[in-house]
Protein backbone atom coordinates (compact mmCIF):
# COMPACT_ATOMS: atom_id res chain seq x y z
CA UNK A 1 22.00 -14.45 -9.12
CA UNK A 2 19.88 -14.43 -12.24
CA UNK A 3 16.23 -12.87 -12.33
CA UNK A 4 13.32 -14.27 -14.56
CA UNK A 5 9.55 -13.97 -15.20
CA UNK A 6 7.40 -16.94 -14.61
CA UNK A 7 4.12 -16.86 -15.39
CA UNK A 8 1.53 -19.58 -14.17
CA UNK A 9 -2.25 -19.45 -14.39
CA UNK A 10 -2.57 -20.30 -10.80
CA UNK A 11 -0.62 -19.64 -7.50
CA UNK A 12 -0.04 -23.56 -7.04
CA UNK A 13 1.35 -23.74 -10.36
CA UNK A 14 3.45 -20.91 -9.16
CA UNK A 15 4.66 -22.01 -6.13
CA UNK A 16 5.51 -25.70 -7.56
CA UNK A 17 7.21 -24.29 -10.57
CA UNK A 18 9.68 -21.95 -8.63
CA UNK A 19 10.37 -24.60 -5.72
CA UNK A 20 11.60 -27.07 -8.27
CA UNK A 21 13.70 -25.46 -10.00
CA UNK A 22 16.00 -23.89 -7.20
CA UNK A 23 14.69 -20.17 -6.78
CA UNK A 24 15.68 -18.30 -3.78
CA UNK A 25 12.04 -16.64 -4.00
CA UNK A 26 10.20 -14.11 -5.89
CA UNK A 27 8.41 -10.86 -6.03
CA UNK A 28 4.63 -11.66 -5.97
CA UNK A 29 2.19 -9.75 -8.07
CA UNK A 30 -1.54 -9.28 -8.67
CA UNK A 31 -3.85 -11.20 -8.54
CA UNK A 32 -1.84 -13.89 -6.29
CA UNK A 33 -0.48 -11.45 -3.42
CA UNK A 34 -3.30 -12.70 -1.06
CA UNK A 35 -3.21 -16.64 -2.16
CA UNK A 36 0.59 -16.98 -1.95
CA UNK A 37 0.24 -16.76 1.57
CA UNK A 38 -1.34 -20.21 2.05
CA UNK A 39 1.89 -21.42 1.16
CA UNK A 40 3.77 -19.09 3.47
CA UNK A 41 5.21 -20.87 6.75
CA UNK A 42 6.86 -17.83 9.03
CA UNK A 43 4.91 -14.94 7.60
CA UNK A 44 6.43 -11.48 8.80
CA UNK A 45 3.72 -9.52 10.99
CA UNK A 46 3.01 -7.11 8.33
CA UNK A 47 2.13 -9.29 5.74
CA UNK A 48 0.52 -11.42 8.23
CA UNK A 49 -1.63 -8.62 9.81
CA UNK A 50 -2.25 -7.78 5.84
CA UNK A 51 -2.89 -11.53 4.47
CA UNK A 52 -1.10 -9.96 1.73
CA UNK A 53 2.41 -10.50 0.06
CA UNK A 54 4.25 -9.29 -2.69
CA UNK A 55 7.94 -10.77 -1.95
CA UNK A 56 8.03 -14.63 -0.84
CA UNK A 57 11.81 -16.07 0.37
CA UNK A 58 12.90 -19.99 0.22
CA UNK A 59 15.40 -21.02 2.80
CA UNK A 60 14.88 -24.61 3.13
CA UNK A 61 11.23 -26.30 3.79
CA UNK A 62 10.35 -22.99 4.88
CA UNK A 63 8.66 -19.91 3.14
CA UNK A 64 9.10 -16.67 4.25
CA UNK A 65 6.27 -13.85 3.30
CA UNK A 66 7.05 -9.77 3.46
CA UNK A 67 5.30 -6.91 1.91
CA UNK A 68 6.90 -4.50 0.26
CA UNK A 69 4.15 -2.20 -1.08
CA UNK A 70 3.75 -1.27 2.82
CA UNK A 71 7.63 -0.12 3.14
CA UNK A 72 7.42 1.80 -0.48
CA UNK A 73 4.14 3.76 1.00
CA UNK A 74 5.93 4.08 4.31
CA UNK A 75 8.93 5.73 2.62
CA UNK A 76 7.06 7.61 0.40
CA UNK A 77 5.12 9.18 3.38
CA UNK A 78 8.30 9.90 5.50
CA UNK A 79 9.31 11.19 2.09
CA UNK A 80 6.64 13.62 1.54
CA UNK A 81 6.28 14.84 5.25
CA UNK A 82 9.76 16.08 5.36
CA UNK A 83 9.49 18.24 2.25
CA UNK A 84 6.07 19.45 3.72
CA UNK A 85 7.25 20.34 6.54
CA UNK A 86 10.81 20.60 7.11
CA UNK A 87 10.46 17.69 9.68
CA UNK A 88 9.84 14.05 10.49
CA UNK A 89 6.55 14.85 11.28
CA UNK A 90 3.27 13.71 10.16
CA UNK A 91 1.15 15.91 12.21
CA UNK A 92 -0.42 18.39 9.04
CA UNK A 93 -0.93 15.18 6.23
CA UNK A 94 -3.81 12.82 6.16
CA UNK A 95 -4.23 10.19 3.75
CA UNK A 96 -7.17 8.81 1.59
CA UNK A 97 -6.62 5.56 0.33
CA UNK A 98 -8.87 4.25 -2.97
CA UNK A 99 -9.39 0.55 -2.95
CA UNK A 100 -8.75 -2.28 -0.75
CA UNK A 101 -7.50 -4.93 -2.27
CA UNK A 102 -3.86 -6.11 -1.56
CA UNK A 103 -2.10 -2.80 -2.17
CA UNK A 104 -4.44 -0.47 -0.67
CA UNK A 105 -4.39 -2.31 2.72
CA UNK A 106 -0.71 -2.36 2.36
CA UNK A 107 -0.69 1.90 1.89
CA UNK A 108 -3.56 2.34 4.94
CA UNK A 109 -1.37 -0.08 7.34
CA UNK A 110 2.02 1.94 6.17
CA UNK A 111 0.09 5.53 6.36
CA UNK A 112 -1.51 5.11 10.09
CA UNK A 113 1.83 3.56 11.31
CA UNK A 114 3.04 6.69 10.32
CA UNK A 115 0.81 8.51 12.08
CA UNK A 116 -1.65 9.96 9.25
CA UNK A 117 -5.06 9.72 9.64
CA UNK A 118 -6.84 7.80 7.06
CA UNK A 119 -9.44 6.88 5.10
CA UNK A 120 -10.20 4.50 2.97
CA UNK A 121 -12.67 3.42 0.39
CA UNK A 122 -13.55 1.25 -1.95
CA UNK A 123 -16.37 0.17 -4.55
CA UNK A 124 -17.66 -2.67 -2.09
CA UNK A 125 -17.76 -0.49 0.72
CA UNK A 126 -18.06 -3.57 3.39
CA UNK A 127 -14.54 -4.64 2.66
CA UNK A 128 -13.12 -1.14 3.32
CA UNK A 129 -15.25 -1.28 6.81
CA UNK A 130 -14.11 -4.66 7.50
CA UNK A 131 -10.25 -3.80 7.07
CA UNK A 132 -10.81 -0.65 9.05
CA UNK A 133 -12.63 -2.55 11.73
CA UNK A 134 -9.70 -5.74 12.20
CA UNK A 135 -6.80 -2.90 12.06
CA UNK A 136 -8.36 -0.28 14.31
CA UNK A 137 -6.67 -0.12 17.72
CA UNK A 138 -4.71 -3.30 16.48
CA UNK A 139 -1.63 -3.51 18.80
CA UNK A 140 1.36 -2.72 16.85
CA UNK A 141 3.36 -5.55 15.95
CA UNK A 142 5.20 -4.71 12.98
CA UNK A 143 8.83 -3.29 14.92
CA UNK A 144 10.46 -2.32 17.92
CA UNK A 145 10.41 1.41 15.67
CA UNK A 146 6.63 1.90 15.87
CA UNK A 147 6.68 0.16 19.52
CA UNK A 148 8.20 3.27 20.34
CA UNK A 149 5.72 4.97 18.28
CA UNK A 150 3.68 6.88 20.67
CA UNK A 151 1.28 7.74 18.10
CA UNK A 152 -0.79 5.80 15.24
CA UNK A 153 -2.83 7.21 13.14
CA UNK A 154 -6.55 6.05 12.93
CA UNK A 155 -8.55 4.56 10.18
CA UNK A 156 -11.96 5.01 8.62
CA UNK A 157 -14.00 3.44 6.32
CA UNK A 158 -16.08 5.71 3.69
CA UNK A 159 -18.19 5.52 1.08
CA UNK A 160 -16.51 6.72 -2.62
CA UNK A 161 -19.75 9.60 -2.47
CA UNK A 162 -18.85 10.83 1.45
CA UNK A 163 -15.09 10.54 -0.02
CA UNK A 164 -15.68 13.24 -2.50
CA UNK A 165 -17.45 15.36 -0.30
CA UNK A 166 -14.51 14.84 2.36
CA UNK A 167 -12.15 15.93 -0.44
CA UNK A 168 -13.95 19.49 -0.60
CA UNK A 169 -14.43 20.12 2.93
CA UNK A 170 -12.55 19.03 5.61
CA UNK A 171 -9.35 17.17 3.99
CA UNK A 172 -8.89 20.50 2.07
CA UNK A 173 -6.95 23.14 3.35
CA UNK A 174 -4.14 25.31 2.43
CA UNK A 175 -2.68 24.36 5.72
CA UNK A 176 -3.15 20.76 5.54
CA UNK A 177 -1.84 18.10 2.93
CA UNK A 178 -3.66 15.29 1.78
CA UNK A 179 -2.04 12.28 0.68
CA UNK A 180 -4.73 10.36 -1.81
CA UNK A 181 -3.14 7.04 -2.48
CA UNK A 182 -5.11 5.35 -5.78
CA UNK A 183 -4.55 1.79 -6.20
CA UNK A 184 -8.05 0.59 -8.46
CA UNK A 185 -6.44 -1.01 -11.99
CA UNK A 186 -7.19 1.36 -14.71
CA UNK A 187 -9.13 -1.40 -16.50
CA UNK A 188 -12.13 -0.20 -14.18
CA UNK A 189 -12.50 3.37 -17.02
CA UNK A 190 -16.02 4.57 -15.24
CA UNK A 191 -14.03 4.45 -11.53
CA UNK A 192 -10.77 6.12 -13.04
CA UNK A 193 -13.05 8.69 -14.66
CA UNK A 194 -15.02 9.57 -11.52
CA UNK A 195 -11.76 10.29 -9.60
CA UNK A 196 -9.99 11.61 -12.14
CA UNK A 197 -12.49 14.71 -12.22
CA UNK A 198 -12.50 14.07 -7.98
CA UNK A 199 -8.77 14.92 -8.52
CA UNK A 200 -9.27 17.93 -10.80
CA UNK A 201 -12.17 19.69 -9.06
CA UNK A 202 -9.64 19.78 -5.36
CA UNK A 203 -7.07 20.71 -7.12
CA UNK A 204 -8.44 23.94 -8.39
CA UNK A 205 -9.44 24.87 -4.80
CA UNK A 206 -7.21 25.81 -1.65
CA UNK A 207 -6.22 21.91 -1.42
CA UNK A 208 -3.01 20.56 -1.27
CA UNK A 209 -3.21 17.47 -2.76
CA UNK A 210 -0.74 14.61 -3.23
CA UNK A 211 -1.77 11.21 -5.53
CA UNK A 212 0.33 8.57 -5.78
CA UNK A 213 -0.53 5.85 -7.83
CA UNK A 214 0.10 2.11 -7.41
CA UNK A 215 0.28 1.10 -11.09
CA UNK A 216 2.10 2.53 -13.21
CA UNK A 217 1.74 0.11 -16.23
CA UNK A 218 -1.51 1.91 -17.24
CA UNK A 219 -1.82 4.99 -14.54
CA UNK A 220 -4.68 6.54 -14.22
CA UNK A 221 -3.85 9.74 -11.90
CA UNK A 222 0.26 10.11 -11.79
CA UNK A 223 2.13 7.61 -13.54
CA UNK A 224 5.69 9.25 -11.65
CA UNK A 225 4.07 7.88 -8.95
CA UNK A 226 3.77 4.55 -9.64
CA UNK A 227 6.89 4.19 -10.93
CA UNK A 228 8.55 5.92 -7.39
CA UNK A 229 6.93 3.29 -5.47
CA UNK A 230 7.98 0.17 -7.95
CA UNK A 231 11.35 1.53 -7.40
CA UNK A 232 11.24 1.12 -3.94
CA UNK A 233 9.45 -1.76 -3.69
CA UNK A 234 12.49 -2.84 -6.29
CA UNK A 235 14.80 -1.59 -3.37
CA UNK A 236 13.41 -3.49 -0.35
CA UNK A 237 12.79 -6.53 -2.17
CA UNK A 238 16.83 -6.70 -3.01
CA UNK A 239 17.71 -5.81 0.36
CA UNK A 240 15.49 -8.27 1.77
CA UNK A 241 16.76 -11.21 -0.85
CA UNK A 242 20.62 -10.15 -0.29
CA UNK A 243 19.67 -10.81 3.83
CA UNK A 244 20.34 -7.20 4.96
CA UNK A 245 17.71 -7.38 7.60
């Protein structure tokens, strides 16, 4: 196989370009991870729960939709909880997630199917509460794993200002770890600067505090981070394009 960029101004131009000339699909990035999906014809449920999708597959008329921001986060948490505690478990981490556009829904869907509690906010804080709302108590559809799941996690939506305040109360503990997943571009300086201090102020309490990043172009809080979760986004997409499903 060979591997390419293509770059189109719009997600139609996209779609037309890569159909035509014989691609087996491609990894989908910002800002088209939500309007790829109108081409999508057998959506998987995560990315069809999400309306969000960063890998898209061709096999014949048909286009096939996952997301692979959710199984980076998801690995990254199971990642995280074992060196916290020595076990599988998820029972001492909660998460905070910062935005909610395609990747942030992606990381709150991957961190309550793994059980964390979570919050998540955003600068319009009706989107956050309208993601939390359609995912709370949502069935889980995603795998027969987290069918056997007997716990998910449960989501909230906050305000960035009752955030903060969260971060120096009751998210902060020396016996608790929170997991505060940014995913705002760093074009947005006055947002990056208000968490950035957010970050610094926790961390010179009792807190134990974990950021990961989603970009890592231009990071803003931990640019390890962001390149840890490309990597495995790298890894699922490969697996899922060499059809070991």
């Amino acid at each position: 196989m060979s591997y390419n960029l293509v770059e189109r101004h719009t997600i139609e131009e996209s779609i037309t370009y890569l159909k035509e000339n014989g691609y087996y699909g491609a990894n989908v990035t910002a800002p088209f991870k939500e309007s790829a999906m109108q081409f999508v014809t057998n959506p998987d449920p995560v990315s069809r729960v999400l309306n969000a999708t960063n890998l898209i597959l061709f096999k014949g008329s048909k286009i096939f939709s996952y997301n692979t921001d959710y199984l980076a986060v998801r690995r990254i948490i199971q990642e995280l909880c074992t060196t916290n505690t020595k076990s599988s478990t998820s029972s001492n981490t909660a998460a905070i997630v910062v935005g909610c556009g395609g990747a942030g829904k992606a990381a709150a869907l991957a961190c309550i199917h793994e059980g964390l509690n979570t919050i998540i906010t955003n600068r319009t804080l009706s989107k956050a509460e309208d993601f939390a709302k359609a995912i709370s108590g949502l069935s889980d559809k995603t795998s027969a794993e987290m069918k056997a799941k007997q716990k998910l996690g449960k989501i909230n939506a906050l305000s960035i200002a009752e955030t903060e305040s969260l971060l120096k109360t009751a998210f902060c503990s020396e016996s608790k770890t929170t997991l505060l997943i940014y995913t705002i571009p760093k074009t947005n300086d006055a947002f990056c600067n208000a968490f950035s201090k957010i970050v610094r102020e926790a961390k010179a309490t009792t807190c134990r505090l974990t950021v990961v990043e989603a970009n890592y172009k231009d990071p803003c809080l931990n640019p390890q981070s962001g390149r840890t979760w490309l990597q495995y986004q790298a890894i699922e997409s490969f697996r899922l394009f060499a059809g070991i499903i």
